[in-house]
PDB file of N, CA and C in Angstrom:
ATOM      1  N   UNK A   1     133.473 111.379 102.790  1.00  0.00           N
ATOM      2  CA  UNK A   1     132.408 112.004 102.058  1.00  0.00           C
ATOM      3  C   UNK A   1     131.190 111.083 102.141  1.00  0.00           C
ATOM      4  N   UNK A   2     130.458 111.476 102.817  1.00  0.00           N
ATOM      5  CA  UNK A   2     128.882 110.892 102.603  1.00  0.00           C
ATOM      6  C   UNK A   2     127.885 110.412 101.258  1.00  0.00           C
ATOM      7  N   UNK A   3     127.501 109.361 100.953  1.00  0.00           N
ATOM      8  CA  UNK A   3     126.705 109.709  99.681  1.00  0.00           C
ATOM      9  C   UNK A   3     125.395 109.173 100.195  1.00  0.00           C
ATOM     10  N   UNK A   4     124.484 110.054  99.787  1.00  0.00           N
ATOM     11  CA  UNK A   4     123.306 110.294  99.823  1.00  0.00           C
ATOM     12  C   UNK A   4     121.983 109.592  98.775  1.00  0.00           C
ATOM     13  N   UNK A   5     123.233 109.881  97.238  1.00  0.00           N
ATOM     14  CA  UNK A   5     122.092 110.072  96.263  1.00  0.00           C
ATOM     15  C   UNK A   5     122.692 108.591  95.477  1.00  0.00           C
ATOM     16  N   UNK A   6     122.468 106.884  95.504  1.00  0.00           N
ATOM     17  CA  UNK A   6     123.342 105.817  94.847  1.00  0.00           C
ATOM     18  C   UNK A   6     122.862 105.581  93.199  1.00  0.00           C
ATOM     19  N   UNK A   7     121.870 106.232  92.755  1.00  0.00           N
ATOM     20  CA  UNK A   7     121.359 106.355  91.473  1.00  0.00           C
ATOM     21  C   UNK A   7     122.376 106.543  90.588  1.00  0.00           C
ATOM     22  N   UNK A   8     123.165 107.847  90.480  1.00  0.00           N
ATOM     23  CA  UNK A   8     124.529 107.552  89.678  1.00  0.00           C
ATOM     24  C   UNK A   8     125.774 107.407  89.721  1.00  0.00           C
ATOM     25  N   UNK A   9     125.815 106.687  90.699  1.00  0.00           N
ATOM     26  CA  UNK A   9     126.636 105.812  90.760  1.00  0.00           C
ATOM     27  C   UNK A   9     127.235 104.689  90.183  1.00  0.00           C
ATOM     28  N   UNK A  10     128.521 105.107  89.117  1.00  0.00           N
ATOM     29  CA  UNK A  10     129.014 104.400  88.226  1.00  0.00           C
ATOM     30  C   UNK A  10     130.080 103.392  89.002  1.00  0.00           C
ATOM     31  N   UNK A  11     131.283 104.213  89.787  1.00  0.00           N
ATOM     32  CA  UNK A  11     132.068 103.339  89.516  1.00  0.00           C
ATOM     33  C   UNK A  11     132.458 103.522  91.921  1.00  0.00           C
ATOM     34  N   UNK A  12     132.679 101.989  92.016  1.00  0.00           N
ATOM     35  CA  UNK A  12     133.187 102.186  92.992  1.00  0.00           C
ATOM     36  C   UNK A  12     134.653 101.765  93.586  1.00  0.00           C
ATOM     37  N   UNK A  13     135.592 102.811  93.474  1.00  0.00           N
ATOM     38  CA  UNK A  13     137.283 102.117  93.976  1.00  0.00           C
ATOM     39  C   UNK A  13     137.668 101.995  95.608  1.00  0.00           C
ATOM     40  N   UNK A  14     137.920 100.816  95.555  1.00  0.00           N
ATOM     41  CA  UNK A  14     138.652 100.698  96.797  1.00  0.00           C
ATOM     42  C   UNK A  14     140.349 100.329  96.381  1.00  0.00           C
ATOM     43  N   UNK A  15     140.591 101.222  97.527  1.00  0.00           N
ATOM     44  CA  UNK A  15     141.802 101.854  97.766  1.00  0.00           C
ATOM     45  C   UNK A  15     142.619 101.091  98.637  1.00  0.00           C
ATOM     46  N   UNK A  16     143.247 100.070  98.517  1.00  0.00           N
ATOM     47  CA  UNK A  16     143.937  99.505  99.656  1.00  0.00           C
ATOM     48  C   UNK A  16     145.133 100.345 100.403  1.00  0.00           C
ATOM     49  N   UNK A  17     144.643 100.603 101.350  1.00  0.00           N
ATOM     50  CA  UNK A  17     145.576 101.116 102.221  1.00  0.00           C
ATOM     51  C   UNK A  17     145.959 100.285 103.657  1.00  0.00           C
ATOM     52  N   UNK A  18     146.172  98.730 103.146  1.00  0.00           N
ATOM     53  CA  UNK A  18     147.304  97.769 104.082  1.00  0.00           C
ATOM     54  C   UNK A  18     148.404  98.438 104.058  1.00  0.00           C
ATOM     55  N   UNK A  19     148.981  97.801 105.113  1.00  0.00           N
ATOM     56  CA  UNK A  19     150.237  97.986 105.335  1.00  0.00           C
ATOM     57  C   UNK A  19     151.589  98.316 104.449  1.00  0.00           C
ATOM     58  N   UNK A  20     151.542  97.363 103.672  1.00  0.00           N
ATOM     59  CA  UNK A  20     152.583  97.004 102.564  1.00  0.00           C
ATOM     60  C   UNK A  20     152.263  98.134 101.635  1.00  0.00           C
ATOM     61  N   UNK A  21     151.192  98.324 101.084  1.00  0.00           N
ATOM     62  CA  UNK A  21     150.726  99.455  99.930  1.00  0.00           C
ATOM     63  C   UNK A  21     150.705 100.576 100.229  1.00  0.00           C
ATOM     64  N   UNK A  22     150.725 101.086 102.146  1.00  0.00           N
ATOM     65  CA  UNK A  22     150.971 102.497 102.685  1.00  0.00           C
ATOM     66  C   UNK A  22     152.396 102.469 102.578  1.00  0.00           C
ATOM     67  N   UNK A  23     153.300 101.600 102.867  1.00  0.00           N
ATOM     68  CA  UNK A  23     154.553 101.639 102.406  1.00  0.00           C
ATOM     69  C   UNK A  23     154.823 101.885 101.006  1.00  0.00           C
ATOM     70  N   UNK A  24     153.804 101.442 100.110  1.00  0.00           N
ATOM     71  CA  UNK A  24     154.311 101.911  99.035  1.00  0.00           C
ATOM     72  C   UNK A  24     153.332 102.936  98.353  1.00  0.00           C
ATOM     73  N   UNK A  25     153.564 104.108  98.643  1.00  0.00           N
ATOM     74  CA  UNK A  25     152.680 105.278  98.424  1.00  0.00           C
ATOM     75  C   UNK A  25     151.154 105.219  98.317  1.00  0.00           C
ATOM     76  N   UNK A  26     150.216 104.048  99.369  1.00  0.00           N
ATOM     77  CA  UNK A  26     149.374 104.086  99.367  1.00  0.00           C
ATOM     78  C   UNK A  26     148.276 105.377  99.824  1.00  0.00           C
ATOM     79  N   UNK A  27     148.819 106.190 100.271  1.00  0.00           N
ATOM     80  CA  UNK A  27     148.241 107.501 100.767  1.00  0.00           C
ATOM     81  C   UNK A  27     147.994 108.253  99.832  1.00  0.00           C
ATOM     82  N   UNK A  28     149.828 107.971  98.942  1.00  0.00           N
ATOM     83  CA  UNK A  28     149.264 109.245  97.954  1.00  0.00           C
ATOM     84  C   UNK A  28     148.948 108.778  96.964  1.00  0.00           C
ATOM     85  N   UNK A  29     148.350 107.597  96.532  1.00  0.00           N
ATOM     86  CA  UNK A  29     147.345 106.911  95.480  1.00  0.00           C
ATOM     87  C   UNK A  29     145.919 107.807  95.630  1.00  0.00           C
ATOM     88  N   UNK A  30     146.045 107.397  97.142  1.00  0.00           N
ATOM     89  CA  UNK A  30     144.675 107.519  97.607  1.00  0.00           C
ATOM     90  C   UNK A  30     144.315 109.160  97.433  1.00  0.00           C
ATOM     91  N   UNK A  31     145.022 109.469  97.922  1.00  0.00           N
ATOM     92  CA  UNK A  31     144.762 111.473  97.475  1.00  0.00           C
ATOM     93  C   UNK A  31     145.070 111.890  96.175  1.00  0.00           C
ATOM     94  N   UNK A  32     145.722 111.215  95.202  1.00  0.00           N
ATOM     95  CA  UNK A  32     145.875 111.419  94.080  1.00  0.00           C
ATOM     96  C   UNK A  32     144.381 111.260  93.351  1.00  0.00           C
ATOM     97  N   UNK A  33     144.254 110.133  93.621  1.00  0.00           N
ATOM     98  CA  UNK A  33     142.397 109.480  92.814  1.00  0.00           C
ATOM     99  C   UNK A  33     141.549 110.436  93.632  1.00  0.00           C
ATOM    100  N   UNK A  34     141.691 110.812  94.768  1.00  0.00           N
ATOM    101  CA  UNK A  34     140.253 111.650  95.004  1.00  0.00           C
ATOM    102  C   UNK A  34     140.581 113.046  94.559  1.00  0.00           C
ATOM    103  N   UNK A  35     141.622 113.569  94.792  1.00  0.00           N
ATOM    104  CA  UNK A  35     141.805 114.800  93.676  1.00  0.00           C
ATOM    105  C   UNK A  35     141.439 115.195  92.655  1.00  0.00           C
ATOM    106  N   UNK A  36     141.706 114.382  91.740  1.00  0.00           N
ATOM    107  CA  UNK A  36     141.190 113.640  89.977  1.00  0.00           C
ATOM    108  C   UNK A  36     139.693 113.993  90.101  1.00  0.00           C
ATOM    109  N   UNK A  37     138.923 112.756  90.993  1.00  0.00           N
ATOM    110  CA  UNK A  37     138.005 113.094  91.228  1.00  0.00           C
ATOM    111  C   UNK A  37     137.071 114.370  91.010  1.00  0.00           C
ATOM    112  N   UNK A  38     137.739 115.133  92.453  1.00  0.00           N
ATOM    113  CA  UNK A  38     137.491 116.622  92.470  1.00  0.00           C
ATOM    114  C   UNK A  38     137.463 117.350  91.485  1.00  0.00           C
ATOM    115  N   UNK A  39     138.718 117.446  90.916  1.00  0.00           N
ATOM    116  CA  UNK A  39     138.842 117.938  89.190  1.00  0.00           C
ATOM    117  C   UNK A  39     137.890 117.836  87.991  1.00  0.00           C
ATOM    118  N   UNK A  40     138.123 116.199  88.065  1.00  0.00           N
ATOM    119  CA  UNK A  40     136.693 116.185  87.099  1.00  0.00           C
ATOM    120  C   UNK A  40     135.391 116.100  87.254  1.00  0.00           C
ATOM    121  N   UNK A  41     134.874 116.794  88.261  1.00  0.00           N
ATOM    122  CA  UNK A  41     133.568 117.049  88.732  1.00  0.00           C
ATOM    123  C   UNK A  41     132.810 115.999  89.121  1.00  0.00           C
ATOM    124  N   UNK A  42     133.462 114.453  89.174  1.00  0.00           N
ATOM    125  CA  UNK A  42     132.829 113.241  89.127  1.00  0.00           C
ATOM    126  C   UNK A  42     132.033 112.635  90.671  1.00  0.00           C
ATOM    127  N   UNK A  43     132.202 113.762  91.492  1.00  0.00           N
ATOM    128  CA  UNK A  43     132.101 113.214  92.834  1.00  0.00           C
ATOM    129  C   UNK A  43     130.482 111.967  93.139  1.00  0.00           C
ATOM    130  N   UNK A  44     130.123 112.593  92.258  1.00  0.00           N
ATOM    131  CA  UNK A  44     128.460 111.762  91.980  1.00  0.00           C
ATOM    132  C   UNK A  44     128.435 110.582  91.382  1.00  0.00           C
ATOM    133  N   UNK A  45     129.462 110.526  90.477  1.00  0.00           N
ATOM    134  CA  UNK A  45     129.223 109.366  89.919  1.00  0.00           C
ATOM    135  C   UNK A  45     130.635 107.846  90.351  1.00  0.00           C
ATOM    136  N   UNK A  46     132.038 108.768  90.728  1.00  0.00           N
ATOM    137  CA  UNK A  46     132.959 108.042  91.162  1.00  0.00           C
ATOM    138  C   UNK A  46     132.806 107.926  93.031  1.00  0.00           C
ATOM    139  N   UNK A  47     133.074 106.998  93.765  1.00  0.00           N
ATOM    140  CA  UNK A  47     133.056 106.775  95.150  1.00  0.00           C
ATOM    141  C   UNK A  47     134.277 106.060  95.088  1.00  0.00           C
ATOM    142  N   UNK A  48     135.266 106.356  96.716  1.00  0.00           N
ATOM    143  CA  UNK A  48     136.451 105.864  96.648  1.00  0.00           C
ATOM    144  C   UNK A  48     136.091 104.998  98.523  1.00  0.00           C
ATOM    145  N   UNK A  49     136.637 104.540  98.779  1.00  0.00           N
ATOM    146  CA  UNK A  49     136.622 103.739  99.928  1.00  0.00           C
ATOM    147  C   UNK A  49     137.873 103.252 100.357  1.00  0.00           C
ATOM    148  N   UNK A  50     138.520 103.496 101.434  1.00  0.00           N
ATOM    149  CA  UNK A  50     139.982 102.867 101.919  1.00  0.00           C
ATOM    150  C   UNK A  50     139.732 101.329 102.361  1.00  0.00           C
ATOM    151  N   UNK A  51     140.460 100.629 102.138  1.00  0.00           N
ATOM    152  CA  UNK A  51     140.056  99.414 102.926  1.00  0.00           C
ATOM    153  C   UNK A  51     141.490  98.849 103.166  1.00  0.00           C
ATOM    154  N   UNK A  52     141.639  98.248 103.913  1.00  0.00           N
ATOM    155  CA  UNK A  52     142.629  97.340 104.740  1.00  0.00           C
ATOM    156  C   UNK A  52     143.145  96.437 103.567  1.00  0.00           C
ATOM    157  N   UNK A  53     144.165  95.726 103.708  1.00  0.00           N
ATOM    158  CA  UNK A  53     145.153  94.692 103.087  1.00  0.00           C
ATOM    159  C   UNK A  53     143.863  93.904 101.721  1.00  0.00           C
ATOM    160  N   UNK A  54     144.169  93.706 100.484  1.00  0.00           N
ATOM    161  CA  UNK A  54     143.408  92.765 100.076  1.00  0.00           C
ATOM    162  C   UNK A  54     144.054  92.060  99.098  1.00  0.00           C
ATOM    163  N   UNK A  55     145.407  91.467  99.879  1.00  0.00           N
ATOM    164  CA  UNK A  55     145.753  90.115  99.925  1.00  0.00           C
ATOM    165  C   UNK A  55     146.738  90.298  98.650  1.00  0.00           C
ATOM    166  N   UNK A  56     147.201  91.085  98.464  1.00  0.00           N
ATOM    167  CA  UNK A  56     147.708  91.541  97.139  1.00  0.00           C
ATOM    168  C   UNK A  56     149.014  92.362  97.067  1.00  0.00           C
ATOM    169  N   UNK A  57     150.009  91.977  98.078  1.00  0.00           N
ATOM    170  CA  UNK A  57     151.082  92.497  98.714  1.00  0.00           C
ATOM    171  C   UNK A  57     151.965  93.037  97.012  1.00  0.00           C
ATOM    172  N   UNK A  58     152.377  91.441  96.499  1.00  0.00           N
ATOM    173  CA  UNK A  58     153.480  91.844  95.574  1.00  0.00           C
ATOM    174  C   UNK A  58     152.813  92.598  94.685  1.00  0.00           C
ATOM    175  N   UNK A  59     151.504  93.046  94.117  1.00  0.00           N
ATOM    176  CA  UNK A  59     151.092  93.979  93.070  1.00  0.00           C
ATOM    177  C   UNK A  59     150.702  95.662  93.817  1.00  0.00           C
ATOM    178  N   UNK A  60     151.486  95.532  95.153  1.00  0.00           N
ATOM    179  CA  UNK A  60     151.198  96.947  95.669  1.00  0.00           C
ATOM    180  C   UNK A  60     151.551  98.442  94.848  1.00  0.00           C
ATOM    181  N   UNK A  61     150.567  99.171  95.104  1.00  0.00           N
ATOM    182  CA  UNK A  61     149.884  99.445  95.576  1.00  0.00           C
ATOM    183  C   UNK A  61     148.711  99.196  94.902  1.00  0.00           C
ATOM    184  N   UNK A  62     147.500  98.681  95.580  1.00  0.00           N
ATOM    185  CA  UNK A  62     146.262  97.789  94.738  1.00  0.00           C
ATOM    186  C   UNK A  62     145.210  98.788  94.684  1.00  0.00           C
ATOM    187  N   UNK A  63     144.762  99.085  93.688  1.00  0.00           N
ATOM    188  CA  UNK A  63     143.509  99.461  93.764  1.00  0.00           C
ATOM    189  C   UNK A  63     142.014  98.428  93.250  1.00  0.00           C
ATOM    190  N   UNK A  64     141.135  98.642  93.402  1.00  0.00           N
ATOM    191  CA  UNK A  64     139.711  97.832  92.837  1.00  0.00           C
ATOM    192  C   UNK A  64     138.583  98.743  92.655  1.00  0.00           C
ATOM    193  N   UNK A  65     137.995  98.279  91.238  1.00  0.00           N
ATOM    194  CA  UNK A  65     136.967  99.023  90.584  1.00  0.00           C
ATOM    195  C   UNK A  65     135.821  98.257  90.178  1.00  0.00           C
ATOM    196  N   UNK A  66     134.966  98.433  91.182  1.00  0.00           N
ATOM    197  CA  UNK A  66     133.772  98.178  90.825  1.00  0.00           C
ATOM    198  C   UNK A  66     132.587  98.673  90.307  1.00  0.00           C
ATOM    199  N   UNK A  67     132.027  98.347  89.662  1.00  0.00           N
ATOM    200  CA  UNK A  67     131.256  96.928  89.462  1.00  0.00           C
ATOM    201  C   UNK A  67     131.902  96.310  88.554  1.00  0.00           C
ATOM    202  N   UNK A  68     133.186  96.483  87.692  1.00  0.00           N
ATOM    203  CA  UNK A  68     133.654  96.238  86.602  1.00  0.00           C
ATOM    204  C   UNK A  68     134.480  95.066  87.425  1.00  0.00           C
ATOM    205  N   UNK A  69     135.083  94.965  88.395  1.00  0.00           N
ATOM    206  CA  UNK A  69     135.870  94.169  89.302  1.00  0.00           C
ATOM    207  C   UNK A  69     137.267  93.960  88.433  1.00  0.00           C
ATOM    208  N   UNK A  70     137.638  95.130  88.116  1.00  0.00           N
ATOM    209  CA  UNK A  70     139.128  95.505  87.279  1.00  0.00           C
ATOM    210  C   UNK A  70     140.419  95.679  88.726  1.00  0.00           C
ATOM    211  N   UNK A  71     140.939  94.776  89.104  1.00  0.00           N
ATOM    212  CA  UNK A  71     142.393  94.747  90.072  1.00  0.00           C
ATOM    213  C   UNK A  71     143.069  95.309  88.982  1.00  0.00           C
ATOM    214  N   UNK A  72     143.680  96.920  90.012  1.00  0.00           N
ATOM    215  CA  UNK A  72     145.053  97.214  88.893  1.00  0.00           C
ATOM    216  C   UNK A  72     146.045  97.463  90.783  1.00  0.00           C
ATOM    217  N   UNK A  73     147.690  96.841  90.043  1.00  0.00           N
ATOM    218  CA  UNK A  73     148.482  97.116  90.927  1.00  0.00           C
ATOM    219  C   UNK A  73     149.390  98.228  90.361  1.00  0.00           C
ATOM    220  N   UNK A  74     150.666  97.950  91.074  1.00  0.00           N
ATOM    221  CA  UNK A  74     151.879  99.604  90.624  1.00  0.00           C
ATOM    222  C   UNK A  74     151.384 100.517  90.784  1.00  0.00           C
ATOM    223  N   UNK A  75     150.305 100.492  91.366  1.00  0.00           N
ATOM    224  CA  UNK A  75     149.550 101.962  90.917  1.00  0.00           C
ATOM    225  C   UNK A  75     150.440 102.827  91.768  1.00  0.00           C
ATOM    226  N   UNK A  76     150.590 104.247  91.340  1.00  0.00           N
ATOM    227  CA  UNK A  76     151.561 105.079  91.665  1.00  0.00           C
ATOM    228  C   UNK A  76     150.807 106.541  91.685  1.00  0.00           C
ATOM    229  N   UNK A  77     150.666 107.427  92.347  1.00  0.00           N
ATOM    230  CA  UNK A  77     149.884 108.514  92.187  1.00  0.00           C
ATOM    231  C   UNK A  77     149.659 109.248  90.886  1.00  0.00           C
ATOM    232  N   UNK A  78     150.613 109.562  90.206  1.00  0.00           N
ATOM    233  CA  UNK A  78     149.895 109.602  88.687  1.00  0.00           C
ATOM    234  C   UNK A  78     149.008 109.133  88.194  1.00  0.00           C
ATOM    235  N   UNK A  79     149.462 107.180  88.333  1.00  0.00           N
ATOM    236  CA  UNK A  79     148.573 106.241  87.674  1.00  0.00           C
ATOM    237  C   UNK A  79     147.336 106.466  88.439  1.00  0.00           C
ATOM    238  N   UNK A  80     146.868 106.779  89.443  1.00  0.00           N
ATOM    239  CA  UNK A  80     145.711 106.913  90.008  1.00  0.00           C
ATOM    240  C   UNK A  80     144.975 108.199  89.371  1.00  0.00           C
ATOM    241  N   UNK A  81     145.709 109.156  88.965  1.00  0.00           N
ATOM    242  CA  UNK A  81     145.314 110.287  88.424  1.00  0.00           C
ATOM    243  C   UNK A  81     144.698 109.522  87.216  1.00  0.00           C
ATOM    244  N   UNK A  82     145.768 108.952  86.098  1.00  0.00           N
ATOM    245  CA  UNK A  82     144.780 108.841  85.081  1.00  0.00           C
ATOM    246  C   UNK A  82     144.109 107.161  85.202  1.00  0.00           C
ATOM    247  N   UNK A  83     143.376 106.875  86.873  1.00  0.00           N
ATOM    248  CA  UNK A  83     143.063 105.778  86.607  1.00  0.00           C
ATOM    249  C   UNK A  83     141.353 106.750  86.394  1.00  0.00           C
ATOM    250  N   UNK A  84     141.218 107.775  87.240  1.00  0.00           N
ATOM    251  CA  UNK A  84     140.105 108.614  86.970  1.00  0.00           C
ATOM    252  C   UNK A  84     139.407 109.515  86.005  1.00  0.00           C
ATOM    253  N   UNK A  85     140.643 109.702  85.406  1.00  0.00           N
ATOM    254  CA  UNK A  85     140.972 109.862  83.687  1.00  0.00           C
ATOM    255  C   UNK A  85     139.933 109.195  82.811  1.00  0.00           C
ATOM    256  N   UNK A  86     140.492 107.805  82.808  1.00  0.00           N
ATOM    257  CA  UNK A  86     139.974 106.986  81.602  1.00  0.00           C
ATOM    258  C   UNK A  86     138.434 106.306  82.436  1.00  0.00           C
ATOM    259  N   UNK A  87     138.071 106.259  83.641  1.00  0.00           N
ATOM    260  CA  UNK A  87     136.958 105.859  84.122  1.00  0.00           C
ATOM    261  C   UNK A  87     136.338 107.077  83.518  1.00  0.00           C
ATOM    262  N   UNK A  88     136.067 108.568  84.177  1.00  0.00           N
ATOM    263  CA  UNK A  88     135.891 108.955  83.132  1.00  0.00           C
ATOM    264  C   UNK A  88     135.220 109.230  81.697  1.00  0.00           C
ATOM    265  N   UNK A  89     136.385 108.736  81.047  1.00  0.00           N
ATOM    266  CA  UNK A  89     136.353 108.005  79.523  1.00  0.00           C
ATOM    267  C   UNK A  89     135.407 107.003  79.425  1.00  0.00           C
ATOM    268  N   UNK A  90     135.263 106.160  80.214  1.00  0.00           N
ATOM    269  CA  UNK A  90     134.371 104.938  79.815  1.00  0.00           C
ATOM    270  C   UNK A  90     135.289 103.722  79.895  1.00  0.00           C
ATOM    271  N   UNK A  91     137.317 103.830  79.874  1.00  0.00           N
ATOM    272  CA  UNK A  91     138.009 102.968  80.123  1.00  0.00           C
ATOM    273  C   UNK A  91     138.416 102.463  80.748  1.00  0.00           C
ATOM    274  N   UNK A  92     139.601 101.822  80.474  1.00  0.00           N
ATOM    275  CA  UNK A  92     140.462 101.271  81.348  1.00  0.00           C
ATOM    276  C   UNK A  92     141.678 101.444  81.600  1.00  0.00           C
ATOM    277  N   UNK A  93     142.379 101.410  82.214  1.00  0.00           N
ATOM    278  CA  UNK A  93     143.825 101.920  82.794  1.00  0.00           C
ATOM    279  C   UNK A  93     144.658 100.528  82.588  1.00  0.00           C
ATOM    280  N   UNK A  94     144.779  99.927  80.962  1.00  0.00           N
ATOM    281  CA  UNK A  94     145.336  98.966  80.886  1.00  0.00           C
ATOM    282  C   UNK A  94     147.029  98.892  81.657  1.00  0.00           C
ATOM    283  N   UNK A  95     148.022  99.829  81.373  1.00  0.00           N
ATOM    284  CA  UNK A  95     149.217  98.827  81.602  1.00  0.00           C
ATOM    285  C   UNK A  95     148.878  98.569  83.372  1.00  0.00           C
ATOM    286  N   UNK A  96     148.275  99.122  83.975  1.00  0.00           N
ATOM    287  CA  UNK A  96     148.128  98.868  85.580  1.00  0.00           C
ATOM    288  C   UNK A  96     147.137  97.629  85.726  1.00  0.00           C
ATOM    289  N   UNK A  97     146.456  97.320  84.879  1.00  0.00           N
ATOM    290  CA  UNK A  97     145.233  95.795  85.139  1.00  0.00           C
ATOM    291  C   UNK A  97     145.797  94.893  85.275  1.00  0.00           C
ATOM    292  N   UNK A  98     145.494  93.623  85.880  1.00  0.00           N
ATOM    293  CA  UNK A  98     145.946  92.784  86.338  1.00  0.00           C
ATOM    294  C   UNK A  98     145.183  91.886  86.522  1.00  0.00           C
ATOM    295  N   UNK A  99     143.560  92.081  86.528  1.00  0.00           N
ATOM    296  CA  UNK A  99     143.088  91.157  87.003  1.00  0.00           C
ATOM    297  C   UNK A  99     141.292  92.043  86.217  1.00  0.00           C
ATOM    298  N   UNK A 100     140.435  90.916  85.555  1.00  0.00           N
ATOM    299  CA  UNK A 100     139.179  91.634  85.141  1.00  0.00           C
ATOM    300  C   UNK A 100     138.675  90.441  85.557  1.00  0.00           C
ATOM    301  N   UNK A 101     137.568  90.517  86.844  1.00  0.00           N
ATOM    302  CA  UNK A 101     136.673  89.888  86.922  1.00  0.00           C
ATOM    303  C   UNK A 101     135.387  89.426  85.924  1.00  0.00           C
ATOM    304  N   UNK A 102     134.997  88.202  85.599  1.00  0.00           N
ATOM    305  CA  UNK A 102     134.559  87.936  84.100  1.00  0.00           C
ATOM    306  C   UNK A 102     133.464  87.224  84.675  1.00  0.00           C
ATOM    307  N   UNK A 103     132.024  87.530  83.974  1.00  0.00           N
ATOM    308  CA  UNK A 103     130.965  86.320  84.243  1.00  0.00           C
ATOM    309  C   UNK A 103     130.178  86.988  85.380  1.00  0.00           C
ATOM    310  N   UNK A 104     128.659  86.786  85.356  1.00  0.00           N
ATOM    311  CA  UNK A 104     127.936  87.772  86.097  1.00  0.00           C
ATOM    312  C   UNK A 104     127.436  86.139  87.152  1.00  0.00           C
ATOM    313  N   UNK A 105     127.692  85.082  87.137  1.00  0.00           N
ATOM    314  CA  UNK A 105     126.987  83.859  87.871  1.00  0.00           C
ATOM    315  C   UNK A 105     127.465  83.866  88.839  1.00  0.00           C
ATOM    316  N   UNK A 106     126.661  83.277  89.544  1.00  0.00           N
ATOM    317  CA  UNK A 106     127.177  83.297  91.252  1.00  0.00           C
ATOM    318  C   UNK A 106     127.152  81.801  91.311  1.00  0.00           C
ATOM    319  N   UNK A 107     128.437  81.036  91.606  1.00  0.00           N
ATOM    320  CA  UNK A 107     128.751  79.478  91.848  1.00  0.00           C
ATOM    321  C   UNK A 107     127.573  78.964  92.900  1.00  0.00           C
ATOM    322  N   UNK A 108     127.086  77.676  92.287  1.00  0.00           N
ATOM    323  CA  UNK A 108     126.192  76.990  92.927  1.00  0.00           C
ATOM    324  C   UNK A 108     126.455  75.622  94.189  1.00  0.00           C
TER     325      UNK A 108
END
C-alpha cells in the first residue's frame, strides 16, 4: 500500500518477517494486523512494513511500533488483531511488550 498523505500518521509497525518468526506464524501476524487495520478504518493513520530478522529470534514472532518504539514478542495472530485494537485506543498491548523504548536524546 502506498502512502501518499504522512500528516496522520500515528503509528508505524514493523512486522518481522525473518526467518524464525515466518516459522512462527509470521505471515499470519502480518495479515492478521493489516486486516484489523482494514476493519477499523485506520489505514491513514496505522502503516505496517515487513522487514527482515530484527535480531529477536527467542521473542518470535516480533513486532515494532513506532514512534512509541514498544517491542512486543509471542505475538500470535489474534494478538496482532488486538495489537490494532488498543493502538486504536491510544494503548498498549501489555502482556505482549517487552521492550518500551524511553528518552527522546540522541547519545553524544
Amino acid at each position: 500500500m502506498a502512502i501518499f498523505e504522512l500528516e496522520p500518521m500515528k503509528h508505524h509497525v514493523l512486522i518481522c518477517n525473518g526467518g524464525t518468526c515466518m516459522r512462527h506464524d509470521g505471515e499470519e501476524v502480518t495479515q492478521a494486523i493489516r486486516e484489523e487495520i482494514r476493519k477499523q478504518n485506520a489505514e491513514t493513520y496505522i502503516h505496517t512494513t515487513r522487514t527482515r530478522c530484527n535480531g529477536r529470534c527467542h521473542d518470535t514472532a516480533v513486532v515494532i511500533v513506532y514512534p512509541q518504539g514498544d517491542w512486543y514478542g509471542q505475538m500470535t495472530p489474534a494478538a496482532g488483531t488486538q495489537l490494532v485494537q488498543k493502538l486504536v485506543e491510544g494503548k498498549k498491548l501489555e502482556p505482549h511488550l517487552f521492550h518500551e523504548c524511553t528518552g527522546s536524546s540522541r547519545p553524544e
